[in-house]
Protein backbone atom coordinates (compact mmCIF):
# COMPACT_ATOMS: atom_id res chain seq x y z
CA UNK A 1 10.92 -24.78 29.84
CA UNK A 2 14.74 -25.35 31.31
CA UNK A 3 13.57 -28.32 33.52
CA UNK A 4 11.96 -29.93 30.22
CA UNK A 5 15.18 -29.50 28.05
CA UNK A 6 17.06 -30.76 31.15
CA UNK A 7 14.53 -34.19 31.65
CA UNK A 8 15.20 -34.69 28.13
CA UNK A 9 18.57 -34.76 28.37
CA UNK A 10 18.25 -36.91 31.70
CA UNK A 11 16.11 -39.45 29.87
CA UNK A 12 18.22 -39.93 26.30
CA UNK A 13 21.32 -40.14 28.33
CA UNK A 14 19.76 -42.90 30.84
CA UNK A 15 18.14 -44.57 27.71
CA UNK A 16 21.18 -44.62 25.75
CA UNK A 17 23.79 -45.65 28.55
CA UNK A 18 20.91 -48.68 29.44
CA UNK A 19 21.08 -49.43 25.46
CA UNK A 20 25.05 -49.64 26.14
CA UNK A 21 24.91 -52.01 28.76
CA UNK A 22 22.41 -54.40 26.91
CA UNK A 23 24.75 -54.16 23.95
CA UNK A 24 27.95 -55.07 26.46
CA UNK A 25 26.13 -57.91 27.99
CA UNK A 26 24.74 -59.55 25.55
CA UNK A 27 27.28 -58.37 22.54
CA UNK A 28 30.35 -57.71 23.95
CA UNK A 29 31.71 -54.98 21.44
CA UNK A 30 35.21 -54.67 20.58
CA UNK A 31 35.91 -51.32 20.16
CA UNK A 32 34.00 -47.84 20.20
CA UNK A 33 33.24 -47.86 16.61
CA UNK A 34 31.35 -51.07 17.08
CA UNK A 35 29.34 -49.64 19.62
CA UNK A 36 28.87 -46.60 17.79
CA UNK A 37 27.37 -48.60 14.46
CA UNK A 38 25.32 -50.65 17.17
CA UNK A 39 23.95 -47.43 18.85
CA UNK A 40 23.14 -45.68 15.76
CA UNK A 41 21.20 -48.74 14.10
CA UNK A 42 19.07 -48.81 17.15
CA UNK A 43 18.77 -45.01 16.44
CA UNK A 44 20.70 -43.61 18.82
CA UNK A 45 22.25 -41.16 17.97
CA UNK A 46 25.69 -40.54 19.82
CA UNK A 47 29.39 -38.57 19.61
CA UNK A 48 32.21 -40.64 20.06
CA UNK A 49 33.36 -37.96 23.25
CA UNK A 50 29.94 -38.67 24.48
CA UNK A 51 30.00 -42.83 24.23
CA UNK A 52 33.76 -42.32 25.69
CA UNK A 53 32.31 -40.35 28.56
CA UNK A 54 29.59 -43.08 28.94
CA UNK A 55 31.56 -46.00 29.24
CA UNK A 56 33.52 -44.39 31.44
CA UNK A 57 30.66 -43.18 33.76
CA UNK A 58 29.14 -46.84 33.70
CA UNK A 59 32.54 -48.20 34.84
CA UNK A 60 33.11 -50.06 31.36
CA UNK A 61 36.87 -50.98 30.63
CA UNK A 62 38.10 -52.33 27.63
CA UNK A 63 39.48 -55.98 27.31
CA UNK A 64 41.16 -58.32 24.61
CA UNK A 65 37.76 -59.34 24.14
CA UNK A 66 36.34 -55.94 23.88
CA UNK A 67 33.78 -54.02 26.25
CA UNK A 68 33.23 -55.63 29.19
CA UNK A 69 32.03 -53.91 33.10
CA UNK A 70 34.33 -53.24 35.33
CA UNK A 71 35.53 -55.32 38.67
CA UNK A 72 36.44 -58.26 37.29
CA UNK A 73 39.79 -57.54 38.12
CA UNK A 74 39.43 -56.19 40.95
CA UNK A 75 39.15 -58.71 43.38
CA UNK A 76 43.03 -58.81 43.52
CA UNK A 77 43.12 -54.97 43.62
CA UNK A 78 43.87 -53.36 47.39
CA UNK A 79 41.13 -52.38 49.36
CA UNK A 80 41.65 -48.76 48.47
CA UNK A 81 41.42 -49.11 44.92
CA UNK A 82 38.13 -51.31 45.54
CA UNK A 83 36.47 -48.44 47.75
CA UNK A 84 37.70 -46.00 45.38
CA UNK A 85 35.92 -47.86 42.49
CA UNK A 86 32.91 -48.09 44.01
CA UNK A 87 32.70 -44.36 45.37
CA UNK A 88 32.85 -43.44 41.80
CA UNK A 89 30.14 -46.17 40.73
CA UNK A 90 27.80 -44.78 43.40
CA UNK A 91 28.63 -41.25 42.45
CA UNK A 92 27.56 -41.70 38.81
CA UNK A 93 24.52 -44.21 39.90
CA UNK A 94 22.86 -43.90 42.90
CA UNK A 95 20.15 -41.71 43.22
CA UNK A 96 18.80 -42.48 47.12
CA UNK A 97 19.40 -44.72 50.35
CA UNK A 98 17.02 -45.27 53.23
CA UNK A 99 17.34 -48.07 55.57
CA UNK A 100 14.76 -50.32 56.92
CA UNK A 101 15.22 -52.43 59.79
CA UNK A 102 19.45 -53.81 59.36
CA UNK A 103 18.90 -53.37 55.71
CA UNK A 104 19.87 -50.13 53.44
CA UNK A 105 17.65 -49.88 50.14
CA UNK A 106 19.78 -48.54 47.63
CA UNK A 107 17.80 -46.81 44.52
CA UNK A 108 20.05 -46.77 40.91
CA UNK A 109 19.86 -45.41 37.60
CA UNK A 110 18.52 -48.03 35.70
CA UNK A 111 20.34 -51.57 34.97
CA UNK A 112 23.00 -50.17 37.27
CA UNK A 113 21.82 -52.08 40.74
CA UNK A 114 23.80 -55.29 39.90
CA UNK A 115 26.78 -53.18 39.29
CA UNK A 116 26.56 -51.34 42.09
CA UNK A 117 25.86 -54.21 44.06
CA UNK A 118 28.71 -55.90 42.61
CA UNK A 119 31.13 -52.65 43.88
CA UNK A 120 29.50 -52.59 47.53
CA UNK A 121 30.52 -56.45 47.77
CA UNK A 122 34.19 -55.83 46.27
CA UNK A 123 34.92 -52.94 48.45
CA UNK A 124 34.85 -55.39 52.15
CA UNK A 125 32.76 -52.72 53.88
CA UNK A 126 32.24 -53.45 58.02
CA UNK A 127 28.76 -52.02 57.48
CA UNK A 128 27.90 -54.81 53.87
CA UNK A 129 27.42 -58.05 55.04
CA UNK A 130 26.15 -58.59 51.01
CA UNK A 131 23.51 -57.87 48.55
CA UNK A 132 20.59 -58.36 46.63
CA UNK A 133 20.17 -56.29 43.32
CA UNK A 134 17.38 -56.03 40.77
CA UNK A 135 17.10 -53.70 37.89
CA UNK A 136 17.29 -50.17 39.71
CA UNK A 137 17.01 -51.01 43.62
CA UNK A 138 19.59 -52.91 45.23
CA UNK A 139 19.39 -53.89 49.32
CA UNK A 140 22.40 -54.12 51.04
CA UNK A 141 22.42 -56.25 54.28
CA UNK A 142 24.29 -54.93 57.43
CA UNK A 143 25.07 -56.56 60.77
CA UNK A 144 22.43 -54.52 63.09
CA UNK A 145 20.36 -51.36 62.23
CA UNK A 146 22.85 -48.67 64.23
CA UNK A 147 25.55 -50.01 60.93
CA UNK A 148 22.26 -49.58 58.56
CA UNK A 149 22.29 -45.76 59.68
CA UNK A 150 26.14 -45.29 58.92
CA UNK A 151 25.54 -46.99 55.63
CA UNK A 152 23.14 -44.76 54.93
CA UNK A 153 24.71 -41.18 56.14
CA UNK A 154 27.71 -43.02 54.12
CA UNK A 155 26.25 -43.23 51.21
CA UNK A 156 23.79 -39.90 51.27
CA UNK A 157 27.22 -38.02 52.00
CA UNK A 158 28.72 -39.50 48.89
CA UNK A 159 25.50 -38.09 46.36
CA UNK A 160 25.53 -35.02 48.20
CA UNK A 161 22.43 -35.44 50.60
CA UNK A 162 22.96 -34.86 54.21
C-alpha cells in the first residue's frame, strides 16, 4: 500500500512540474501567483512552498520578464558555477545512464532532457563533445568509448548508482 501512496506522489509531482514547464515555455509567468492561478485552472492543485520548491528543483529563476529556465546566464558564469549547476540539474532529473558505443544515453524525468542537455553543454566537460535531447532521453556524444565509461560512472555516482 506504501509503494502506491508513494507512485502517486511520484506521478502528481512529475505531472505537475511538466504542467510548469509547458506554462514557462509557452506563457512565461511573472510571478508565483500567476503560476499558481494557471496551475489551479488546469486543476492542479498546489502550495505556494511546494511550486517554490518546484521551480527551484526544475532550475527555474525568475527574470524582469518573469519565469524563465535557468542557464541563460550562465554562459558567462565560471566553469565551477556551470558544473555546479548542472550537478544539481542531474541530481533532481536524471534517472539512468548507459553508454553505447562513444555515446552515453541519458534517461530524464520528463520534459527535462533539453534542460539537461542544455547543462551538460554549458558545463565544458572533456568527456561531452555535445548533445542530442528529446522529451525524456538525451545522448551525449564523447570522444571514444573509454570517455563514454567515465561519463557514465560520472554520472551514476552523481544519482547514487555505483
Amino acid at each position: 500500500m506504501h509503494k502506491v501512496a508513494a507512485g502517486r506522489s511520484r506521478a502528481s509531482r512529475t505531472h505537475r512540474q511538466d504542467r510548469i514547464l509547458s506554462a514557462v515555455r509557452s506563457e512565461g509567468p511573472r510571478n508565483q501567483g500567476d503560476l499558481l492561478r494557471r496551475l489551479r485552472a488546469q486543476g492542479i492543485q498546489v502550495t505556494q512552498s511546494t511550486l517554490s520548491r518546484d521551480l527551484r528543483n526544475l532550475g527555474l529563476v525568475k527574470g524582469p520578464a518573469g519565469y524563465r529556465e535557468a542557464g541563460d546566464d550562465l554562459p558567462a558564469a565560471d566553469p565551477a558555477t556551470r558544473r555546479l549547476h548542472m550537478e544539481r540539474m542531474l541530481r533532481g532529473h536524471l534517472t539512468g545512464a548507459a553508454c553505447a558505443g562513444n555515446l552515453v544515453v541519458l534517461k530524464t524525468t520528463p520534459g527535462m532532457a533539453h534542460a539537461l542537455g542544455v547543462a551538460l553543454d554549458r558545463a565544458d566537460l572533456d568527456e561531452v563533445v555535445g548533445t542530442v535531447a528529446g522529451d525524456d532521453t538525451l545522448f551525449a556524444a564523447t570522444p571514444d568509448p573509454r570517455r563514454a565509461r567515465a561519463l557514465e560512472r560520472r554520472l551514476h555516482g552523481l544519482i547514487g548508482r555505483r
